[in-house]
N, C-alpha and C. Protein backbone atom coordinates (compact mmCIF):
# COMPACT_ATOMS: atom_id res chain seq x y z
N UNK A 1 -14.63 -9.06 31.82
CA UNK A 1 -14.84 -7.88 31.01
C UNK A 1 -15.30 -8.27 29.59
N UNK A 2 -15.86 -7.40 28.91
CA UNK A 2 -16.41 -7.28 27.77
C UNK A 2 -15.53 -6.36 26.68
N UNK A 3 -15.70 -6.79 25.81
CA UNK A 3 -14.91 -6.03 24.58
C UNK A 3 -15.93 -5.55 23.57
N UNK A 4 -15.61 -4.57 23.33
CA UNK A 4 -16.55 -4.14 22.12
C UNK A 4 -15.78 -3.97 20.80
N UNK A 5 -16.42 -4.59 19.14
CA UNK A 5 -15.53 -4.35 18.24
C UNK A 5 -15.55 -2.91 17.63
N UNK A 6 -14.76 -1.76 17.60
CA UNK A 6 -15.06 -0.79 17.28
C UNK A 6 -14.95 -0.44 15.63
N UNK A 7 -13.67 -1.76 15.15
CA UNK A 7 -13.73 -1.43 13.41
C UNK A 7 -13.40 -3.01 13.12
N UNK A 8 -13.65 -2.74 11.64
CA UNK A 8 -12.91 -4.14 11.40
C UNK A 8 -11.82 -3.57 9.80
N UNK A 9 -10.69 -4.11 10.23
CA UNK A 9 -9.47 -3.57 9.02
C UNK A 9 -9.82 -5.13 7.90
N UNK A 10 -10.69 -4.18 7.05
CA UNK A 10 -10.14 -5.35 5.72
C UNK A 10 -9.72 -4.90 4.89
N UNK A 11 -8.74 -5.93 3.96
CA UNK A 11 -7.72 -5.49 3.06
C UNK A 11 -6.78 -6.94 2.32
N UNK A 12 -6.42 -7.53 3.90
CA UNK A 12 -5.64 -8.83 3.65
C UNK A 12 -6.41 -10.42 2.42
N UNK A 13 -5.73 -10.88 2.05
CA UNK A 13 -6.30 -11.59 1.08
C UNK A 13 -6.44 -12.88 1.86
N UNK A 14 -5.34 -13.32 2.97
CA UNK A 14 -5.26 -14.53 3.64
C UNK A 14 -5.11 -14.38 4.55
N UNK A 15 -4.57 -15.49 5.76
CA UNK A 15 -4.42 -15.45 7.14
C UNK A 15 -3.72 -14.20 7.44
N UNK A 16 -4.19 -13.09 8.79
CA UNK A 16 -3.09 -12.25 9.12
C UNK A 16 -2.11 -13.12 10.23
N UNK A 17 -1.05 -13.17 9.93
CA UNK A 17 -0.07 -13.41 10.80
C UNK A 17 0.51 -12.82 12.32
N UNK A 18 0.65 -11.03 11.77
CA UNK A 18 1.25 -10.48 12.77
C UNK A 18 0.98 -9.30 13.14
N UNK A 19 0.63 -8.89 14.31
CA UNK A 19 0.16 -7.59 14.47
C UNK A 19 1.10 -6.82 14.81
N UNK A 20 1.37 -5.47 14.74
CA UNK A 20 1.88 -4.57 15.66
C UNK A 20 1.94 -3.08 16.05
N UNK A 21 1.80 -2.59 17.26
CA UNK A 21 1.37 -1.00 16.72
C UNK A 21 2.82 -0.31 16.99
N UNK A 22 2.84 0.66 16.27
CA UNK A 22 3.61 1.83 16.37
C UNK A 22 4.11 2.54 17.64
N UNK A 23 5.15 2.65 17.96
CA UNK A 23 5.56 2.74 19.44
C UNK A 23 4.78 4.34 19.84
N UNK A 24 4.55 5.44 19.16
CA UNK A 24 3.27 6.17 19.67
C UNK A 24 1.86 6.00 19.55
N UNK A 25 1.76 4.40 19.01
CA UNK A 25 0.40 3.95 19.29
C UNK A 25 -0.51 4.78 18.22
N UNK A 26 0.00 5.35 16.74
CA UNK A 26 -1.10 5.68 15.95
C UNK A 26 -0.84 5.14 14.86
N UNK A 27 -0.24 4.03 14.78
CA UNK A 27 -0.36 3.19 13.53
C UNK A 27 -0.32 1.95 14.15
N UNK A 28 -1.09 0.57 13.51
CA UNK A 28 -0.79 -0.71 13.39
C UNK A 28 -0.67 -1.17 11.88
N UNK A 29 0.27 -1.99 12.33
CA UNK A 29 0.85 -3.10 10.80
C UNK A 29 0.31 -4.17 11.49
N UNK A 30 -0.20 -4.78 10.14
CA UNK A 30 -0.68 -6.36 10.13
C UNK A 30 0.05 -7.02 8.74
N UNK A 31 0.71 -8.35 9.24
CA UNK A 31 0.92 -8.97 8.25
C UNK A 31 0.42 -10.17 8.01
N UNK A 32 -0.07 -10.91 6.67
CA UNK A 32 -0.40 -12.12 6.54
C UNK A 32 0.30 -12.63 5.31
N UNK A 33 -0.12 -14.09 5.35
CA UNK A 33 0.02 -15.44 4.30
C UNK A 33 0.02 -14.36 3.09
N UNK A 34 -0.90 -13.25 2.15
CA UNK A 34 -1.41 -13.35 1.40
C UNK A 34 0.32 -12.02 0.47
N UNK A 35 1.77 -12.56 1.90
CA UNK A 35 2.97 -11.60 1.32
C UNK A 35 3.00 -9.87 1.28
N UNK A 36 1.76 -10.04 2.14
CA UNK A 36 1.72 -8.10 2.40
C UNK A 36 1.74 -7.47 3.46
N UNK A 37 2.23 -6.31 3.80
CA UNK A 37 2.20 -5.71 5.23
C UNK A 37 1.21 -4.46 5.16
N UNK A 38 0.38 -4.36 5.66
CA UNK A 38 -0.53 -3.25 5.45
C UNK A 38 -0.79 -2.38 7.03
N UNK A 39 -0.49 -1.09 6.59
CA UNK A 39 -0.65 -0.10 7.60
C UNK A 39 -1.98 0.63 7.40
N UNK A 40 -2.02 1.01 8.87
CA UNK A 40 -3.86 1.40 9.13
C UNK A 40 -3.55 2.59 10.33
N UNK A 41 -4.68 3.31 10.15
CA UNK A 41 -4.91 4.69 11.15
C UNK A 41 -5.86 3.73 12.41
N UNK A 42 -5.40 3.19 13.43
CA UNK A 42 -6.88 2.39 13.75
C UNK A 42 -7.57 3.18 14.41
N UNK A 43 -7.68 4.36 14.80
CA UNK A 43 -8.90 5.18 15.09
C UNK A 43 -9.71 5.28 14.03
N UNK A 44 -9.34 5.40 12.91
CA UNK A 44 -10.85 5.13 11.48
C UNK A 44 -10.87 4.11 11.02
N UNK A 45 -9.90 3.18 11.06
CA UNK A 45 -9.64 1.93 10.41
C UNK A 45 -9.43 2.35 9.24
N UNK A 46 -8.53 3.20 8.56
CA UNK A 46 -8.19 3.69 7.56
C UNK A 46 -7.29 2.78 7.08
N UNK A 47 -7.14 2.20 5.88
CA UNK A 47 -5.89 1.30 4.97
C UNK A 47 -5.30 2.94 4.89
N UNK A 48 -4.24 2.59 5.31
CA UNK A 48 -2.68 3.75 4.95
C UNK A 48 -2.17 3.19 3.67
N UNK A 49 -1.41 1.86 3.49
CA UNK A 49 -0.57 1.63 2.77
C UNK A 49 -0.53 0.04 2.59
N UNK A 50 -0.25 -0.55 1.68
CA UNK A 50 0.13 -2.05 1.31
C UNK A 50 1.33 -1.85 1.05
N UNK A 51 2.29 -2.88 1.92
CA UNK A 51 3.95 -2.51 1.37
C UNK A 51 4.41 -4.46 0.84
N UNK A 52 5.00 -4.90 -0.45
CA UNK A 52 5.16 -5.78 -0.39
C UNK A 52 6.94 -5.58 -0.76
N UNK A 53 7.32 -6.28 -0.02
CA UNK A 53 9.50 -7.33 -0.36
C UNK A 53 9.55 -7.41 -2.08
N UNK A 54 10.23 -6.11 -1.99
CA UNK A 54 11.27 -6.69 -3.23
C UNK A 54 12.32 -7.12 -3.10
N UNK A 55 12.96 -8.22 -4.68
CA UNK A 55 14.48 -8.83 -3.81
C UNK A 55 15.61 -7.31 -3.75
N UNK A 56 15.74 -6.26 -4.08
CA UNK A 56 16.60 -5.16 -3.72
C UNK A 56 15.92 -3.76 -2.94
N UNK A 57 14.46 -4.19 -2.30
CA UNK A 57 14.13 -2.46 -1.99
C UNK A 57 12.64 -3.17 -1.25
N UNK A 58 12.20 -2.32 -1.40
CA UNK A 58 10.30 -2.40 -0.96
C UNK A 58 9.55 -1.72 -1.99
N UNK A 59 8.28 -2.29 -1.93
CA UNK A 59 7.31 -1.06 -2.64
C UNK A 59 5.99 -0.75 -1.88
N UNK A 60 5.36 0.02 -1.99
CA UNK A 60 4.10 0.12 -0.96
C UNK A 60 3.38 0.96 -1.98
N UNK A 61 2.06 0.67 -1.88
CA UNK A 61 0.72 1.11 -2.56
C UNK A 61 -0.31 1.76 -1.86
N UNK A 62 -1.02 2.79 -2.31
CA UNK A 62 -1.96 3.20 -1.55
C UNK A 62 -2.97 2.44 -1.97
N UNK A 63 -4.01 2.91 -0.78
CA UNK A 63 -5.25 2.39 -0.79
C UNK A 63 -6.30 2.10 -2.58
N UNK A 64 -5.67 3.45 -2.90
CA UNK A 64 -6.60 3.31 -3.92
C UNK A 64 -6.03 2.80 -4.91
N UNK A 65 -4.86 2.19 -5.12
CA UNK A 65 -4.20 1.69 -5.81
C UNK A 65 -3.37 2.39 -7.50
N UNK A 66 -3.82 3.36 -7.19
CA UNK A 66 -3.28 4.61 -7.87
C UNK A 66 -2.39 5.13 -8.22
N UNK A 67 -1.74 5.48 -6.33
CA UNK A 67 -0.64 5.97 -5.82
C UNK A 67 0.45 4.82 -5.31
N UNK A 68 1.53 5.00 -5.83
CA UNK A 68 2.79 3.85 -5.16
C UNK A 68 4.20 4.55 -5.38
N UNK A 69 5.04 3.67 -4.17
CA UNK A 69 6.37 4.33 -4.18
C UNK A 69 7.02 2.89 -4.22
N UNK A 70 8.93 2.84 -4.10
CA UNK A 70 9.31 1.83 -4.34
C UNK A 70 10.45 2.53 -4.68
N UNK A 71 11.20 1.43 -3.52
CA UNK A 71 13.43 1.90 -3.72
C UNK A 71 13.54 0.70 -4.13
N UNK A 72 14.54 0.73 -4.67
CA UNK A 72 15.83 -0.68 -5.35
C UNK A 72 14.89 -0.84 -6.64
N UNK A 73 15.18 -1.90 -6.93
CA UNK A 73 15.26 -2.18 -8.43
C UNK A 73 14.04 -3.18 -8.48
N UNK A 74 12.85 -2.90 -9.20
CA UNK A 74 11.46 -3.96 -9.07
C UNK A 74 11.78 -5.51 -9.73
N UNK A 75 12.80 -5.09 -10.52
CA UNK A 75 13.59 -6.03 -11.57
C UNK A 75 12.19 -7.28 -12.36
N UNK A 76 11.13 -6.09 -12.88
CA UNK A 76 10.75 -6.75 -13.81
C UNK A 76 9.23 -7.02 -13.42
N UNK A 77 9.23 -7.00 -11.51
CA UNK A 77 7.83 -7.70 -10.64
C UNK A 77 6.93 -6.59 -10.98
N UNK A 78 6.94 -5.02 -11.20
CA UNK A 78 5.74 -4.69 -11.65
C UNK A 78 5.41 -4.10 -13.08
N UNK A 79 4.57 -4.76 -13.64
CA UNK A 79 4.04 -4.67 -14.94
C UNK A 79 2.82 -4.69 -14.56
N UNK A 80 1.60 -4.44 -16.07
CA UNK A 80 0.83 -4.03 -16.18
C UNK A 80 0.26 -4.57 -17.34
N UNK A 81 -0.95 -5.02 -17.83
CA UNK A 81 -0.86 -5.38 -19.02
C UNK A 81 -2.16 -4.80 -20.10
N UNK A 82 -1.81 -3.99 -21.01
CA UNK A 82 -3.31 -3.48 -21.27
C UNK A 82 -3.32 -4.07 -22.74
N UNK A 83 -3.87 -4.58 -23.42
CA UNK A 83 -4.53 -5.09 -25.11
C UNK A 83 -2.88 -6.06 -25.29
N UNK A 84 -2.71 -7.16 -24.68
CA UNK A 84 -1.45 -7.82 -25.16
C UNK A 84 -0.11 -6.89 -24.74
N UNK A 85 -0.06 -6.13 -24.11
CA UNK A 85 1.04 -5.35 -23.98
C UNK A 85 1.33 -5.00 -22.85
N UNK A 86 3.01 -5.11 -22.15
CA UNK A 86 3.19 -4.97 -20.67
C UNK A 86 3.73 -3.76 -20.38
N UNK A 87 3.87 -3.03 -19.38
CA UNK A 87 4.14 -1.92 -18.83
C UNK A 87 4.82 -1.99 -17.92
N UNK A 88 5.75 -1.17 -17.53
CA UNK A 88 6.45 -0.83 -16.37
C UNK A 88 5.59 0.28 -15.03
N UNK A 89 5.76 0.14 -14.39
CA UNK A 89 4.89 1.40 -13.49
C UNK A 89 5.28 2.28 -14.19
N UNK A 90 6.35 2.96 -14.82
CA UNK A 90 6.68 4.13 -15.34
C UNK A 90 5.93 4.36 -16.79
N UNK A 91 6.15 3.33 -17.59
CA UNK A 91 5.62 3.64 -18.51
C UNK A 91 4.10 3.71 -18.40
N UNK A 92 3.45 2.92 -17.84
CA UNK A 92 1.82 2.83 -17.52
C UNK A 92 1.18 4.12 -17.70
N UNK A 93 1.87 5.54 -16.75
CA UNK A 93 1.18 6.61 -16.32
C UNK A 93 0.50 7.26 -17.29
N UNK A 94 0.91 7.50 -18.73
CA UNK A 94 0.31 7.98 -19.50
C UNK A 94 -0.87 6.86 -19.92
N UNK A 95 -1.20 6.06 -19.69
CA UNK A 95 -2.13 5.04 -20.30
C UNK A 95 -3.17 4.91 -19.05
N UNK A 96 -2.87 5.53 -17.66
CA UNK A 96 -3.91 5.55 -16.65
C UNK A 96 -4.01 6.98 -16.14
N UNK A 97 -5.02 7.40 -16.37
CA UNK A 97 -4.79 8.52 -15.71
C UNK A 97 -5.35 8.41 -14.03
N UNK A 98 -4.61 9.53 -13.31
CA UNK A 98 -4.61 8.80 -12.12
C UNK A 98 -3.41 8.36 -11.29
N UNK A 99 -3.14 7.59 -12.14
CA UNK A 99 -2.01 6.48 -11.59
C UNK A 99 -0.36 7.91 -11.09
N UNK A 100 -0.03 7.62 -9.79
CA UNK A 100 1.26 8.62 -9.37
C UNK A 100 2.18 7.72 -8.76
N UNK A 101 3.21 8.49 -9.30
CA UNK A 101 4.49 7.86 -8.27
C UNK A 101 4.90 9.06 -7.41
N UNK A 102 5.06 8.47 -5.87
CA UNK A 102 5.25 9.43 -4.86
C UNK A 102 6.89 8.68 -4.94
N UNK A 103 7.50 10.21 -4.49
CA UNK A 103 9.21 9.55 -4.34
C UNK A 103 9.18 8.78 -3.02
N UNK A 104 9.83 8.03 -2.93
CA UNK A 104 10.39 6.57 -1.68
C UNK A 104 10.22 7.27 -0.51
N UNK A 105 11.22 8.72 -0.73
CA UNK A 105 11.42 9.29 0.82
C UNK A 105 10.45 10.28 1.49
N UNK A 106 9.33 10.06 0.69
CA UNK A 106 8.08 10.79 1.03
C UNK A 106 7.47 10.02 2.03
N UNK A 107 6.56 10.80 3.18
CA UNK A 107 5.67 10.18 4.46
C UNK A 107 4.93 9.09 3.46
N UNK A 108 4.21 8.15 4.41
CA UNK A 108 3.56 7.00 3.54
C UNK A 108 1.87 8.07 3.69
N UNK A 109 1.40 9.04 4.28
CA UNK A 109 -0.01 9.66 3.98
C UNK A 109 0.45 10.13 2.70
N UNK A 110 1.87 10.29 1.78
CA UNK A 110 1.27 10.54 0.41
C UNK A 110 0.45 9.66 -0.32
N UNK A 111 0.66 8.51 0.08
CA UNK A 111 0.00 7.51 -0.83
C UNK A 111 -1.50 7.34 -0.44
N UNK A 112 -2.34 8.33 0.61
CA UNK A 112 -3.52 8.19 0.42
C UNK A 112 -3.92 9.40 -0.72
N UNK A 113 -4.96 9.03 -1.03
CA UNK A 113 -5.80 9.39 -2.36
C UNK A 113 -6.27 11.19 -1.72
N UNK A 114 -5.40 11.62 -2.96
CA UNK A 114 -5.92 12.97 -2.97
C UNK A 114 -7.27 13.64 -2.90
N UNK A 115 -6.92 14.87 -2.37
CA UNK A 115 -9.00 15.25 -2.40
C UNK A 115 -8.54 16.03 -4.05
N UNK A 116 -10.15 16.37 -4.68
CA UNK A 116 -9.97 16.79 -6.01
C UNK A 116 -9.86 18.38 -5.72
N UNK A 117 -8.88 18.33 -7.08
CA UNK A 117 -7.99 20.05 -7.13
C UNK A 117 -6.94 19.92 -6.65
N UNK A 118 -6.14 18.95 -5.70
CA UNK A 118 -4.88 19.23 -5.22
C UNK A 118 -3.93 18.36 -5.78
């Protein structure tokens, strides 16, 4: 038999390690070397989400890098740095516009990128 490639998921920075789909088969996670787990629609090959290990919680990012959520304590791992000066995700928002925090216990399709007006 023959295989045909129908998408290709890029996103990962290094080797992917591990595949796996979703026990109703409409999501796969891939993980690699590059410390990230990234979820995908693979009927569009849509990036859903980048989720990376914090030492007390997780955080996960959308595609557009915009949107992110995150439980436990980041303890310091995300900053930001604009003219010599660092930021917390919290403090950042007024200095990007754009930039949202979806709460933790929200579906991970919040973190894809809004259509405009909503």
């Amino acid at each position: 038999t023959t295989a045909t490639l129908l998408h290709t998921l890029k996103g990962h920075t290094d080797w992917i390690r591990a595949i796996s789909w979703s026990p109703n088969g409409t999501h796969l996670a891939t993980g690699g070397d590059d410390g990230t787990i990234r979820l995908w629609d693979p009927t569009t090959a849509t990036h859903i989400a980048t989720m990376i290990p914090l030492p007390d919680g997780s955080a996960a990012f959308g595609p557009d890098g915009m949107t992110y959520k995150f439980s436990g304590n980041p303890s310091g791992l995300f900053w930001w740095a604009i003219n010599l000066c660092t930021f917390t995700a919290e403090e950042l928002a007024p200095y990007v516009p754009g930039l949202r925090r979806a709460p933790y216990d929200s579906p991970l399709s919040d973190l894809l990128p809004r259509p405009e007006g909503r």
